[in-house]
N, C-alpha and C. Protein backbone atom coordinates (compact mmCIF):
# COMPACT_ATOMS: atom_id res chain seq x y z
N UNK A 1 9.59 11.38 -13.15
CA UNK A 1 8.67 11.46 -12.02
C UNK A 1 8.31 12.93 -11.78
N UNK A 2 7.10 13.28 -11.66
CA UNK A 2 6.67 14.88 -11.32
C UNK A 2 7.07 14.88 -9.95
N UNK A 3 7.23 16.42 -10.11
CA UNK A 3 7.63 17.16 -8.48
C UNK A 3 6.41 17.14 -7.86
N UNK A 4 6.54 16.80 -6.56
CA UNK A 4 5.69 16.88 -5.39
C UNK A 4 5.47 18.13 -5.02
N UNK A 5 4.35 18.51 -4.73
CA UNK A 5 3.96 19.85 -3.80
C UNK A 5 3.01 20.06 -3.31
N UNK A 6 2.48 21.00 -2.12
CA UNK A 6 1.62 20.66 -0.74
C UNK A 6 0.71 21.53 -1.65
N UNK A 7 -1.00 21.40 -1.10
CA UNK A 7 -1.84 22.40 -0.94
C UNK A 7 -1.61 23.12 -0.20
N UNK A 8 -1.30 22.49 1.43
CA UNK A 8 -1.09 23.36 2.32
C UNK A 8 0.28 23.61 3.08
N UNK A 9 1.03 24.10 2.38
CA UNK A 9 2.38 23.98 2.92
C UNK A 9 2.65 24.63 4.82
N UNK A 10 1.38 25.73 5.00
CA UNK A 10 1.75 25.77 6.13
C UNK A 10 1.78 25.05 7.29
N UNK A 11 1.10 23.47 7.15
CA UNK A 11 1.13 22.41 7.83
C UNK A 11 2.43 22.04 7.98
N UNK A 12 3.62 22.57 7.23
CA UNK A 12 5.16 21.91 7.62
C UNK A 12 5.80 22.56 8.36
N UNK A 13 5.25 23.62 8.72
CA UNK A 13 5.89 24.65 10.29
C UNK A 13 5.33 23.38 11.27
N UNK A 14 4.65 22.60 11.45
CA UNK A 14 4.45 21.44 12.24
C UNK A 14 6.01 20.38 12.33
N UNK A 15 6.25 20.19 11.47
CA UNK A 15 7.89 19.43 11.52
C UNK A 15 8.96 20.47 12.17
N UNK A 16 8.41 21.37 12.67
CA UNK A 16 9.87 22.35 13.00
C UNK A 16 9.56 22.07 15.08
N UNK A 17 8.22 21.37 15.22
CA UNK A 17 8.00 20.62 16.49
C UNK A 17 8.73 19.25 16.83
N UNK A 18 9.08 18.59 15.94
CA UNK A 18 9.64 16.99 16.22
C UNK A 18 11.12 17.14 16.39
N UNK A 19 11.69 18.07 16.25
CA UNK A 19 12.87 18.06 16.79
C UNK A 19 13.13 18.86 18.61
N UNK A 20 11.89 19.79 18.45
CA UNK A 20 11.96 19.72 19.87
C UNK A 20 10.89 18.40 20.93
N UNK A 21 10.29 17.81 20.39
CA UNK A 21 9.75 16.79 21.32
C UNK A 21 10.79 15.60 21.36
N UNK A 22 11.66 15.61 20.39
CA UNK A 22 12.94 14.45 20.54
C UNK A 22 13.81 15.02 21.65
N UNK A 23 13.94 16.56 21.66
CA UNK A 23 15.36 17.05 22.81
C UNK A 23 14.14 17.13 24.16
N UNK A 24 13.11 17.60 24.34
CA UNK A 24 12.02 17.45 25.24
C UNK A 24 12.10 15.74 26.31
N UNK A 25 11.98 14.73 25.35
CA UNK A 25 11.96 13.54 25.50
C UNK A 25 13.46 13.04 26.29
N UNK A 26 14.54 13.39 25.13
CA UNK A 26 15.75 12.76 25.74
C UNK A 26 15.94 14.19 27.40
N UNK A 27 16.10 14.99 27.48
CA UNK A 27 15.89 15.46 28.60
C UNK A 27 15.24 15.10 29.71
N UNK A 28 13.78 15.22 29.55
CA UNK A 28 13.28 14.35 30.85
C UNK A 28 13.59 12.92 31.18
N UNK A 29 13.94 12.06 29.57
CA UNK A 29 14.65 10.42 30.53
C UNK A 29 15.65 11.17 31.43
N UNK A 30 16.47 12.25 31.17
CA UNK A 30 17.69 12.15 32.14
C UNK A 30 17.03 12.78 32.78
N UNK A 31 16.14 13.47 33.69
CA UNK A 31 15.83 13.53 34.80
C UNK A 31 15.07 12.32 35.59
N UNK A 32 14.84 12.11 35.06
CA UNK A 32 13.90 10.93 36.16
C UNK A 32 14.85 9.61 36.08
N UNK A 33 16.04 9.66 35.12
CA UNK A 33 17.11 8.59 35.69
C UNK A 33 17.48 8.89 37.10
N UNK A 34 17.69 7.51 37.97
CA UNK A 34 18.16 7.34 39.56
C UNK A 34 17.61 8.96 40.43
N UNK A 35 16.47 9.20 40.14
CA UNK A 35 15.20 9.72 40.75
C UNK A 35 14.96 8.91 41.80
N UNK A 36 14.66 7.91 41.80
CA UNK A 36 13.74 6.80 42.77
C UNK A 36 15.48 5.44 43.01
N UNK A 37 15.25 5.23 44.27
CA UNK A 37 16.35 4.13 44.64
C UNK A 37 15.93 3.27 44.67
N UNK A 38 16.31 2.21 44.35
CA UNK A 38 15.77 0.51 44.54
C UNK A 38 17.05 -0.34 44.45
N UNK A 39 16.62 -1.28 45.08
CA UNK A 39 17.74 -2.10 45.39
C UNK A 39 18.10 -2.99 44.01
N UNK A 40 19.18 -3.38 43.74
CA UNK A 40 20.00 -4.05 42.62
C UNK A 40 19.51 -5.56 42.51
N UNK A 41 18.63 -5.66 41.20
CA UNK A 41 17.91 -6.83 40.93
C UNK A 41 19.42 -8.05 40.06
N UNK A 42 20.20 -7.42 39.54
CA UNK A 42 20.98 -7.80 38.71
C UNK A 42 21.51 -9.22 38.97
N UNK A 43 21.22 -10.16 39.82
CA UNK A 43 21.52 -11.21 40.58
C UNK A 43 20.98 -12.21 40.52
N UNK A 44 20.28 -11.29 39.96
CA UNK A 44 18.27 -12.73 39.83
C UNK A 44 18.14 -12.88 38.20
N UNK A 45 18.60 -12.66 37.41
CA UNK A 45 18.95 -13.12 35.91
C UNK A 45 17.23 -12.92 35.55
N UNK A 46 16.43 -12.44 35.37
CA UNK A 46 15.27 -12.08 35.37
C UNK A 46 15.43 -12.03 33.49
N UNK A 47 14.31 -12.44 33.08
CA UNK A 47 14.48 -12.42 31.57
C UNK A 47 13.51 -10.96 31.05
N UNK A 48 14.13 -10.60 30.05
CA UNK A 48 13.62 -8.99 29.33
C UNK A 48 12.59 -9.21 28.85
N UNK A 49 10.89 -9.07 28.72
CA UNK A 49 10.14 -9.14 27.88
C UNK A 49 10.73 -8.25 26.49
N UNK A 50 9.85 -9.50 25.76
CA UNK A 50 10.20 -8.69 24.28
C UNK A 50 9.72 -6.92 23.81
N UNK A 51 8.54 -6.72 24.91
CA UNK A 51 7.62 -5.61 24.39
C UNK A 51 9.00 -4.82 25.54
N UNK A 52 9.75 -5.21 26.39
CA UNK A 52 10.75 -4.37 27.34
C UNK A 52 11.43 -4.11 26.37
N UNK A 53 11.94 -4.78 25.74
CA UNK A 53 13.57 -4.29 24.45
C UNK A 53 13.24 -3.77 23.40
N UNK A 54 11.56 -3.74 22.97
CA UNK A 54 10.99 -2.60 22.02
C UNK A 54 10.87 -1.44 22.71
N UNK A 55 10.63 -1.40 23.79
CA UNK A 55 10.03 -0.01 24.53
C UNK A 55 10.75 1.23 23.82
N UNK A 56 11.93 1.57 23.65
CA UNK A 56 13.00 2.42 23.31
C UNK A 56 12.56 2.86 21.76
N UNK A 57 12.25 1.80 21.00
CA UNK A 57 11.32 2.27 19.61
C UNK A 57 9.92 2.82 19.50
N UNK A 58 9.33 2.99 20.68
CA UNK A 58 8.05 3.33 20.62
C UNK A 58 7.94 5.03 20.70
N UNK A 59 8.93 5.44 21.43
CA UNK A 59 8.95 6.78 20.93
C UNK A 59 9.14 7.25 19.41
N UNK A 60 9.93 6.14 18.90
CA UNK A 60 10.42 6.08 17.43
C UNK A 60 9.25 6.49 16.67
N UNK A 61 8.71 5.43 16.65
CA UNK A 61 7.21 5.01 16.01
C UNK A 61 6.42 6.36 16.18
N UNK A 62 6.51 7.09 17.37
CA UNK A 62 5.56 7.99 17.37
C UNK A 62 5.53 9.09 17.04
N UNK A 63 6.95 9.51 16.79
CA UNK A 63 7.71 11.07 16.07
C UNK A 63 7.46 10.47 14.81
N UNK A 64 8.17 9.20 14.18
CA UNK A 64 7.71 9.00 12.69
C UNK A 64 6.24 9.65 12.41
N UNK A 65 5.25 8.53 13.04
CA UNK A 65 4.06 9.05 12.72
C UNK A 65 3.17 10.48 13.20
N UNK A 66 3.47 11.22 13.67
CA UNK A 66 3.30 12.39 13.66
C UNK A 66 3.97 13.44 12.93
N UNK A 67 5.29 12.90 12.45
CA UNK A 67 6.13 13.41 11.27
C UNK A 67 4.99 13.10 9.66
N UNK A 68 4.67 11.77 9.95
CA UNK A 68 3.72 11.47 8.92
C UNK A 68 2.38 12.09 8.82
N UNK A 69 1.67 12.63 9.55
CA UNK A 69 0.36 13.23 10.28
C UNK A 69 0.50 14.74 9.64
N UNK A 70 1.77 14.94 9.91
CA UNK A 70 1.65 16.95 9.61
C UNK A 70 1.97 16.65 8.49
N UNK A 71 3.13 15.53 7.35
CA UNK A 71 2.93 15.91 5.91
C UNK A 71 1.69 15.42 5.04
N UNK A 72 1.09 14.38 6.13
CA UNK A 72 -0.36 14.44 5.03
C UNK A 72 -1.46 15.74 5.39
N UNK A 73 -1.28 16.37 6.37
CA UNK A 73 -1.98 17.50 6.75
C UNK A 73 -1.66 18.88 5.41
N UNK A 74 -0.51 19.02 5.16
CA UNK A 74 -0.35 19.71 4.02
C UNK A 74 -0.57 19.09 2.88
N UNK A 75 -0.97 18.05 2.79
CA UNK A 75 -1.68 17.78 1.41
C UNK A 75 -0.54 17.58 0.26
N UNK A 76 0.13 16.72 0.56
CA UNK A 76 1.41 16.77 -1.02
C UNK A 76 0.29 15.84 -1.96
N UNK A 77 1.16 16.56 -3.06
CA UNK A 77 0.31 16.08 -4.59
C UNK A 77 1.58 16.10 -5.77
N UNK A 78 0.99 15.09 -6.64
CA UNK A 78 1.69 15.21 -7.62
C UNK A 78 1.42 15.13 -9.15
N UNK A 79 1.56 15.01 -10.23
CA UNK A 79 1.24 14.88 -11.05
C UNK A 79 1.06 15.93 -11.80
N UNK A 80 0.33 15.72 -12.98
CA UNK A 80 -0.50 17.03 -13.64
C UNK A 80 -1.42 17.70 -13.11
N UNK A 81 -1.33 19.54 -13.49
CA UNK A 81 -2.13 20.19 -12.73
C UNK A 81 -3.39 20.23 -13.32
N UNK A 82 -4.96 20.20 -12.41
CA UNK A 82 -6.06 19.71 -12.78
C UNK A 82 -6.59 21.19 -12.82
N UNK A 83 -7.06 21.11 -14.41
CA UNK A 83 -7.87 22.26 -15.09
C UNK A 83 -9.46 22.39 -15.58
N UNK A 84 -10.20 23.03 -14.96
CA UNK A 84 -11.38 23.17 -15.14
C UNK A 84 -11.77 23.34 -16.58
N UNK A 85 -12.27 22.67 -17.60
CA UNK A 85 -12.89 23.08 -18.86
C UNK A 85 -14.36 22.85 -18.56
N UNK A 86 -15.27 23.83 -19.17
CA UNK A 86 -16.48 24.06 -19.30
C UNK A 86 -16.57 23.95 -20.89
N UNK A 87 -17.61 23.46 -21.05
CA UNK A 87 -18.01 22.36 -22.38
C UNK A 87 -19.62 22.25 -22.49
N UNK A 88 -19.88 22.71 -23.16
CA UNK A 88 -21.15 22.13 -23.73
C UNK A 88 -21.42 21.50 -24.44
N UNK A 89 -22.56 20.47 -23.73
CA UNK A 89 -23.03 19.19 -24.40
C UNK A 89 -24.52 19.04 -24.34
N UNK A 90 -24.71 18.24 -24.76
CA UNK A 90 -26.16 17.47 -24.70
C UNK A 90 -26.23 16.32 -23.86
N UNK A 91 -27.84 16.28 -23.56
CA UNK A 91 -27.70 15.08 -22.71
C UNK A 91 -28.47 14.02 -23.88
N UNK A 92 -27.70 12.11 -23.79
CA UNK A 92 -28.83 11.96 -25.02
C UNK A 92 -28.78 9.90 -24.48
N UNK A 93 -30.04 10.52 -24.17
CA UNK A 93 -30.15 8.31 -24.31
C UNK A 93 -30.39 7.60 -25.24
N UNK A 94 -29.70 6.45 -25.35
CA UNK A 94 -29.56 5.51 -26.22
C UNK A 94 -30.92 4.62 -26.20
N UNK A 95 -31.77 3.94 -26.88
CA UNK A 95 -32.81 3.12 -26.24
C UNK A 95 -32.72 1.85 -27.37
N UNK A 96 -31.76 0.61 -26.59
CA UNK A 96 -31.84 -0.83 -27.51
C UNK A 96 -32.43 -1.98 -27.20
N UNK A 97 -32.92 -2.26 -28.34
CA UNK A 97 -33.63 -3.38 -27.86
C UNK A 97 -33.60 -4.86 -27.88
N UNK A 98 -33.51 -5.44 -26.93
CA UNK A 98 -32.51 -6.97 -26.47
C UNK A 98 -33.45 -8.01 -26.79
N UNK A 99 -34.71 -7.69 -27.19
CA UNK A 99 -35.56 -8.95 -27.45
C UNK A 99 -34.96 -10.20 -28.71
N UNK A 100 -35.78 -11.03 -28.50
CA UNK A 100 -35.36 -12.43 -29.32
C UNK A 100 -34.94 -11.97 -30.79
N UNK A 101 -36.04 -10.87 -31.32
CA UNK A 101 -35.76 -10.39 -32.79
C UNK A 101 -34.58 -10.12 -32.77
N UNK A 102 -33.59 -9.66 -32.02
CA UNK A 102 -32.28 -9.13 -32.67
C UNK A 102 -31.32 -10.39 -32.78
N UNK A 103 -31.85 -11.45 -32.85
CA UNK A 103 -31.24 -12.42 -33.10
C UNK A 103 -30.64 -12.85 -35.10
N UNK A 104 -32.12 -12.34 -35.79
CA UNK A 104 -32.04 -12.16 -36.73
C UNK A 104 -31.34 -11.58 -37.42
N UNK A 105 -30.33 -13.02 -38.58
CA UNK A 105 -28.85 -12.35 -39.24
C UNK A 105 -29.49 -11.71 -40.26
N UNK A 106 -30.21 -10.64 -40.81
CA UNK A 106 -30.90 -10.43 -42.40
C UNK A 106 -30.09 -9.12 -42.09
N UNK A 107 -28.74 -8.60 -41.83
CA UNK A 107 -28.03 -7.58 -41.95
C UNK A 107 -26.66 -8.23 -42.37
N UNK A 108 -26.68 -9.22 -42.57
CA UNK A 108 -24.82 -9.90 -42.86
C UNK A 108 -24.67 -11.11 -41.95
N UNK A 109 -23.44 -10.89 -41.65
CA UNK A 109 -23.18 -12.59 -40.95
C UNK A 109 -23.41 -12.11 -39.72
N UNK A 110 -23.30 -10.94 -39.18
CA UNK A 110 -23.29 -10.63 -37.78
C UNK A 110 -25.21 -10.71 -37.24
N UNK A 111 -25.85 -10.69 -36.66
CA UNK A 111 -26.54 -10.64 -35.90
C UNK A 111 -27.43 -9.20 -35.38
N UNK A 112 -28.72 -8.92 -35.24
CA UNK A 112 -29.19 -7.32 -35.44
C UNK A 112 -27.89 -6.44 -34.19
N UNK A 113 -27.98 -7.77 -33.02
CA UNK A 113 -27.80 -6.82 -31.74
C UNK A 113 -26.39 -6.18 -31.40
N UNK A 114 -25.64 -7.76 -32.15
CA UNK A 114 -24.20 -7.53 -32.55
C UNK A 114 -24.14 -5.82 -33.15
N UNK A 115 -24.62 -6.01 -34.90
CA UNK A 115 -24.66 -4.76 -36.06
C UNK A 115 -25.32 -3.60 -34.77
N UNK A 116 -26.15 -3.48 -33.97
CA UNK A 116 -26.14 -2.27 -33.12
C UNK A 116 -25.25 -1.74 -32.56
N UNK A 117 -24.77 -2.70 -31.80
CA UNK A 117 -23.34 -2.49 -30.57
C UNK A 117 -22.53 -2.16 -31.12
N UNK A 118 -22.51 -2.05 -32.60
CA UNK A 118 -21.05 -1.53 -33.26
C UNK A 118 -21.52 -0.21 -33.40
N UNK A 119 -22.70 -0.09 -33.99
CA UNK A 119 -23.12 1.37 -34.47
C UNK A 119 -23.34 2.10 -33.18
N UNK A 120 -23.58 1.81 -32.15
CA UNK A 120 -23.67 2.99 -30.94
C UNK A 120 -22.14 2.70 -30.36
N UNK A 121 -21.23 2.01 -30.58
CA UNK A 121 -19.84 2.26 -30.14
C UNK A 121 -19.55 3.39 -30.78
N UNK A 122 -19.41 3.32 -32.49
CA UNK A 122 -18.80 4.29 -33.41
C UNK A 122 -19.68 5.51 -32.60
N UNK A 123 -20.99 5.48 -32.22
CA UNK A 123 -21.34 6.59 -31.86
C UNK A 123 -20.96 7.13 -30.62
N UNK A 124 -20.68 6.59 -29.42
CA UNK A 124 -20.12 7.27 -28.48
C UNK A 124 -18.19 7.87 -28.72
N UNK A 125 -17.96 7.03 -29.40
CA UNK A 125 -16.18 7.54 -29.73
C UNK A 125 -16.37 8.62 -30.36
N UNK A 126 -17.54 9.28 -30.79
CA UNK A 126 -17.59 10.43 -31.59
C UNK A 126 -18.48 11.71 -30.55
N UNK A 127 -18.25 11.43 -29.62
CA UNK A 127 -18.89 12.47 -28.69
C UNK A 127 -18.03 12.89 -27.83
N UNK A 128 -17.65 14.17 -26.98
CA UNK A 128 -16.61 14.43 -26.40
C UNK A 128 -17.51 14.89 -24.93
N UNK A 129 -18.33 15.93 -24.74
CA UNK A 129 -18.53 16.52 -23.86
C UNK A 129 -20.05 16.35 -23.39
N UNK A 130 -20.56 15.29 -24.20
CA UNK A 130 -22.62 14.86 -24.26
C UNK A 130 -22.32 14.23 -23.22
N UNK A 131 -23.43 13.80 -22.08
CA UNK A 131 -23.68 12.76 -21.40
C UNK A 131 -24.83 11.86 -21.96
N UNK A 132 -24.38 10.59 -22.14
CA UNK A 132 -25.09 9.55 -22.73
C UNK A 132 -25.05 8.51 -21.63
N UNK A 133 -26.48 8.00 -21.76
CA UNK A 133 -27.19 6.90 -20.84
C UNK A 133 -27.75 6.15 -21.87
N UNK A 134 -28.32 4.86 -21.64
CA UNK A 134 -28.14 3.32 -22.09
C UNK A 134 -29.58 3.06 -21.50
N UNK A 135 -30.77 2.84 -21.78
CA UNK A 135 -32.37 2.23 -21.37
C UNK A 135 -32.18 0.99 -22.59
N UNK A 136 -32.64 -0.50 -21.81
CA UNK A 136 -32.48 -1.73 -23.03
C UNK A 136 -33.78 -1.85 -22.63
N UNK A 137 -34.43 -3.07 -23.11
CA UNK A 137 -36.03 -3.15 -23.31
C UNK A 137 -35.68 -4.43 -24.15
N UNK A 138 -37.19 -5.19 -23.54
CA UNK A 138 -37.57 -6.67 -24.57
C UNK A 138 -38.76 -6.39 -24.24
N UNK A 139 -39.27 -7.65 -22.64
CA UNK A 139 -40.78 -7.91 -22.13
C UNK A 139 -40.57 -6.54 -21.43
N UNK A 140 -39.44 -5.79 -20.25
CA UNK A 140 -39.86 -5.08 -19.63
C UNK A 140 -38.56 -3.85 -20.23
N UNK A 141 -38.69 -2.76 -19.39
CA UNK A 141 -37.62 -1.86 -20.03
C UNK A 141 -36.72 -1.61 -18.90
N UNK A 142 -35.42 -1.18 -18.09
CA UNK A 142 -34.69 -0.38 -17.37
C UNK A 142 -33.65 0.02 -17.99
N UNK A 143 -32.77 1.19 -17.03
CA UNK A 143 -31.55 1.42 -17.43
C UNK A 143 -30.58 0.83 -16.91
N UNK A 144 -29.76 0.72 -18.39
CA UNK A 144 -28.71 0.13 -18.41
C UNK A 144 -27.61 0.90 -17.44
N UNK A 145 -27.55 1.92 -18.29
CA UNK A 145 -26.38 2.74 -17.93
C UNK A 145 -27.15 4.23 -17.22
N UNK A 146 -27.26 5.16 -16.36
CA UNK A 146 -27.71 6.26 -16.07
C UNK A 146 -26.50 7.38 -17.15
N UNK A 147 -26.84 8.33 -17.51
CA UNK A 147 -26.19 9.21 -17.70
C UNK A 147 -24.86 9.73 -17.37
N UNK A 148 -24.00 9.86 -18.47
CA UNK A 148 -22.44 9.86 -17.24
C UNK A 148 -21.50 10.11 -18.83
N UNK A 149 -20.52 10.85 -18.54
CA UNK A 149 -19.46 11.00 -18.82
C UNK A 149 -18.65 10.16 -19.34
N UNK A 150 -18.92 9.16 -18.43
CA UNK A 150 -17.44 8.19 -18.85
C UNK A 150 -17.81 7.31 -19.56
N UNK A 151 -17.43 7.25 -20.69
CA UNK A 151 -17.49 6.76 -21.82
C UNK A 151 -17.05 5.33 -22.37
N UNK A 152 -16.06 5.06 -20.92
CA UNK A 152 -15.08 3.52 -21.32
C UNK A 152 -16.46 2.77 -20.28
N UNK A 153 -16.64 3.23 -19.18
CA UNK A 153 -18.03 2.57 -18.76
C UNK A 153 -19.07 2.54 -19.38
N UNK A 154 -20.26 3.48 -20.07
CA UNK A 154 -20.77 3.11 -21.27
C UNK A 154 -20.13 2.13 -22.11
N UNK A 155 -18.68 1.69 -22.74
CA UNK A 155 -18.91 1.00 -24.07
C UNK A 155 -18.90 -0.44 -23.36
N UNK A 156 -18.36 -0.43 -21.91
CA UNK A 156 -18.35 -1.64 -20.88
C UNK A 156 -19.46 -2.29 -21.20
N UNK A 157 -20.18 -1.68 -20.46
CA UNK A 157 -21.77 -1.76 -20.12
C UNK A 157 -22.46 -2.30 -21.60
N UNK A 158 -21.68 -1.24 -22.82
CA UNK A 158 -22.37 -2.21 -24.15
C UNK A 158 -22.20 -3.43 -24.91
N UNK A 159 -20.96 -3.79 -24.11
CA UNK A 159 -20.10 -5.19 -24.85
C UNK A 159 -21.06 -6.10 -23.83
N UNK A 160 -21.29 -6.06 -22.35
CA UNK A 160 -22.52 -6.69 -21.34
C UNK A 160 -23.53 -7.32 -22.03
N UNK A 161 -23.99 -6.11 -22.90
CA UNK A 161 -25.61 -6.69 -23.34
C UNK A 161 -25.87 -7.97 -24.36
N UNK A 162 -26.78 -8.83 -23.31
CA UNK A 162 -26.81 -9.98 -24.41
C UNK A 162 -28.78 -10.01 -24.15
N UNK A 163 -28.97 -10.77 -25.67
CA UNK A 163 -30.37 -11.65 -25.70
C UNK A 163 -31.26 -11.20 -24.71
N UNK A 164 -32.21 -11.14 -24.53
CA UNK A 164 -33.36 -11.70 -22.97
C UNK A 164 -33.30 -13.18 -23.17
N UNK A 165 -33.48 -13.36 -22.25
CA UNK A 165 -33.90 -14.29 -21.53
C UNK A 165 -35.72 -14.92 -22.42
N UNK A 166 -36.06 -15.97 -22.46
CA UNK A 166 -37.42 -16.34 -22.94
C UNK A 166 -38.26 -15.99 -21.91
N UNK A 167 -38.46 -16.12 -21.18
CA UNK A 167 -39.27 -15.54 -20.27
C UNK A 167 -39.25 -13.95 -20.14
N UNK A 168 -38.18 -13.23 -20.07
CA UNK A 168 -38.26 -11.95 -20.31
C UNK A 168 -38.60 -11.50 -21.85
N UNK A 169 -38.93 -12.38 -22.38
CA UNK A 169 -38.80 -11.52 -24.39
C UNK A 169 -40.21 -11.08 -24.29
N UNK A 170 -39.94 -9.51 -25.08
CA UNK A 170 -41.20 -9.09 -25.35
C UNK A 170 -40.53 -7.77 -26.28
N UNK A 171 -41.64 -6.56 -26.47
CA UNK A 171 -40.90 -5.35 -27.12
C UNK A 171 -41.84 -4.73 -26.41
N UNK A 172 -41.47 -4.21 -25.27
CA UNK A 172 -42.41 -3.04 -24.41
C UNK A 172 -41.10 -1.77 -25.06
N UNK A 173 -41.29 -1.54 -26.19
CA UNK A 173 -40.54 -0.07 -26.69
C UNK A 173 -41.34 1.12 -26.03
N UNK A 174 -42.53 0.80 -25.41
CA UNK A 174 -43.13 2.52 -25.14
C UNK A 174 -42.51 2.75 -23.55
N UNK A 175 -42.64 1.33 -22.93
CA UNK A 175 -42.18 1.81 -21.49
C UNK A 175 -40.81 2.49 -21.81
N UNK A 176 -39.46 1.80 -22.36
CA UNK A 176 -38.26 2.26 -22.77
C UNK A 176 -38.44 3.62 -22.94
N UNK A 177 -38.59 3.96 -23.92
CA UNK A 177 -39.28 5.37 -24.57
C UNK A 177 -39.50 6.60 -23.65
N UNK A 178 -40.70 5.72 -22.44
CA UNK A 178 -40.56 6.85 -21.18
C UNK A 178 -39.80 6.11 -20.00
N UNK A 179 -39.27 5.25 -20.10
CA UNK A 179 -37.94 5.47 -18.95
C UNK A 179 -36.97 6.40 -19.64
N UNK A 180 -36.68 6.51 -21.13
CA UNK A 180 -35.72 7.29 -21.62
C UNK A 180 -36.19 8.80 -21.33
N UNK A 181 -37.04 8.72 -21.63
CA UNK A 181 -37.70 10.46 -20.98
C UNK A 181 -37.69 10.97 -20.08
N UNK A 182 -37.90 9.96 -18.88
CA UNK A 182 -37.77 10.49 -17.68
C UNK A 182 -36.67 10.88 -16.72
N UNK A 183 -35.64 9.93 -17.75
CA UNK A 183 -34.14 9.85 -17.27
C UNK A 183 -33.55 11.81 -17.36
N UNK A 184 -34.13 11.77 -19.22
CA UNK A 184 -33.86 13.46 -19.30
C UNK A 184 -34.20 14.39 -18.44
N UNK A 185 -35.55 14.12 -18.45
CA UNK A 185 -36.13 15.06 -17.70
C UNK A 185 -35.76 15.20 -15.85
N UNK A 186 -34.82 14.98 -15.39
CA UNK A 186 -33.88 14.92 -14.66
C UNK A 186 -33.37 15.98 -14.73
N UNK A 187 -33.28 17.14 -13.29
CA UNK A 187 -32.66 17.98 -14.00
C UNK A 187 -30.90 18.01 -13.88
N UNK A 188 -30.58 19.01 -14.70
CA UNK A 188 -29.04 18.64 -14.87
C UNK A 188 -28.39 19.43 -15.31
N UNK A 189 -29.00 20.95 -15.76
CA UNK A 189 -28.81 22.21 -16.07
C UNK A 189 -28.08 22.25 -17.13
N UNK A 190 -27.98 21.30 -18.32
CA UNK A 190 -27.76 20.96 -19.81
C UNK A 190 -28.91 20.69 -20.63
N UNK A 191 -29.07 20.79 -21.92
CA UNK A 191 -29.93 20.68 -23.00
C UNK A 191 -29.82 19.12 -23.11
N UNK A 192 -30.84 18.81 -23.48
CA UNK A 192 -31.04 17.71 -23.91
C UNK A 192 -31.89 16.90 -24.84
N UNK A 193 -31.02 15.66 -25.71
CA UNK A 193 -31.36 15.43 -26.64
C UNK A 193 -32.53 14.07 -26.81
N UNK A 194 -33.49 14.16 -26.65
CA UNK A 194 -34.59 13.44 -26.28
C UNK A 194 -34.80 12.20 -27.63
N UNK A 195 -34.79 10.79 -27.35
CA UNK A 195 -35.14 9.76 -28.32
C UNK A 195 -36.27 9.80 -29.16
């Protein structure tokens, strides 16, 4: 298990308070014990509400959680320490196309759209620091995926893609083409690798 440690450790001079609001607390009950006289109920068998025989824990509850309050205030953390790498990449969209044609096995036993999804997998496992986005297209075009880093979401997003729909089949490749363009042309203060 990694060692714990604060961002802000000076938030734990705050715990050096809960031991005086506990001697604060038990002090004033003993002043204001037999403060006030009243006559002796003890005769009348009067039953304790339940929230009466908690009362005594509610101070409990409230040093805990203010004990809890100042150590999330310093910020404990754990794990591995997080390191800035700067990396240059490209930015580069993918543009596939889901119409009825990729139904056609004339590549092997597999299927066009199948034989794609393998070849742009192999291609994202081979990129480290590019941001790659996903535009599909049949009758109409959008994006799949926007531009991004994460790479296990891209190949998500590519195992997703199935067929159009008959009513959606078409090959509008030019709209694709400039949704893929426009996606780049986004700015993003990286180079980018245009379809």
């Amino acid at each position: 298990m990694d060692a714990v440690r604060f961002s802000e450790p000076l938030w734990l001079l705050g715990m050096l308070l809960l031991p005086w609001l506990v001697w604060q607390h038990l002090a004033h009950g003993r002043r204001q014990r037999g403060s006030i006289r009243f006559s002796h109920l003890g005769g009348l068998h009067l039953p304790a509400s339940p929230w009466a025989r908690l009362r005594p824990l509610l101070f409990v509850v409230r040093i805990l959680g203010l004990g809890c309050l100042v150590a999330a205030m310093a910020r404990p953390q754990s794990g591995n320490e997080v390191v800035d790498v700067s990396a240059d990449g490209v930015d580069i969209m993918l543009v596939l196309d889901v119409s009825s044609s990729m139904q056609a096995r004339d590549l092997g036993s597999a299927n066009r759209l199948d034989v794609a999804r393998e070849v742009v997998a192999r291609f994202i496992d081979g990129r480290e620091s590019d941001r790659i986005g996903m535009v599909l297209f049949a009758g109409e075009s959008f994006t799949q995926c926007p531009l991004t880093l994460d790479y296990d979401v891209l190949l998500q997003f590519l195992g997703e893609i199935r067929i159009a729909e008959e009513s959606w089949d078409g090959t509008a490749i030019g709209m694709a083409m400039i949704n893929a363009v426009n996606r780049l042309r986004e700015p993003s203060g990286r180079s980018s690798a245009r379809p």
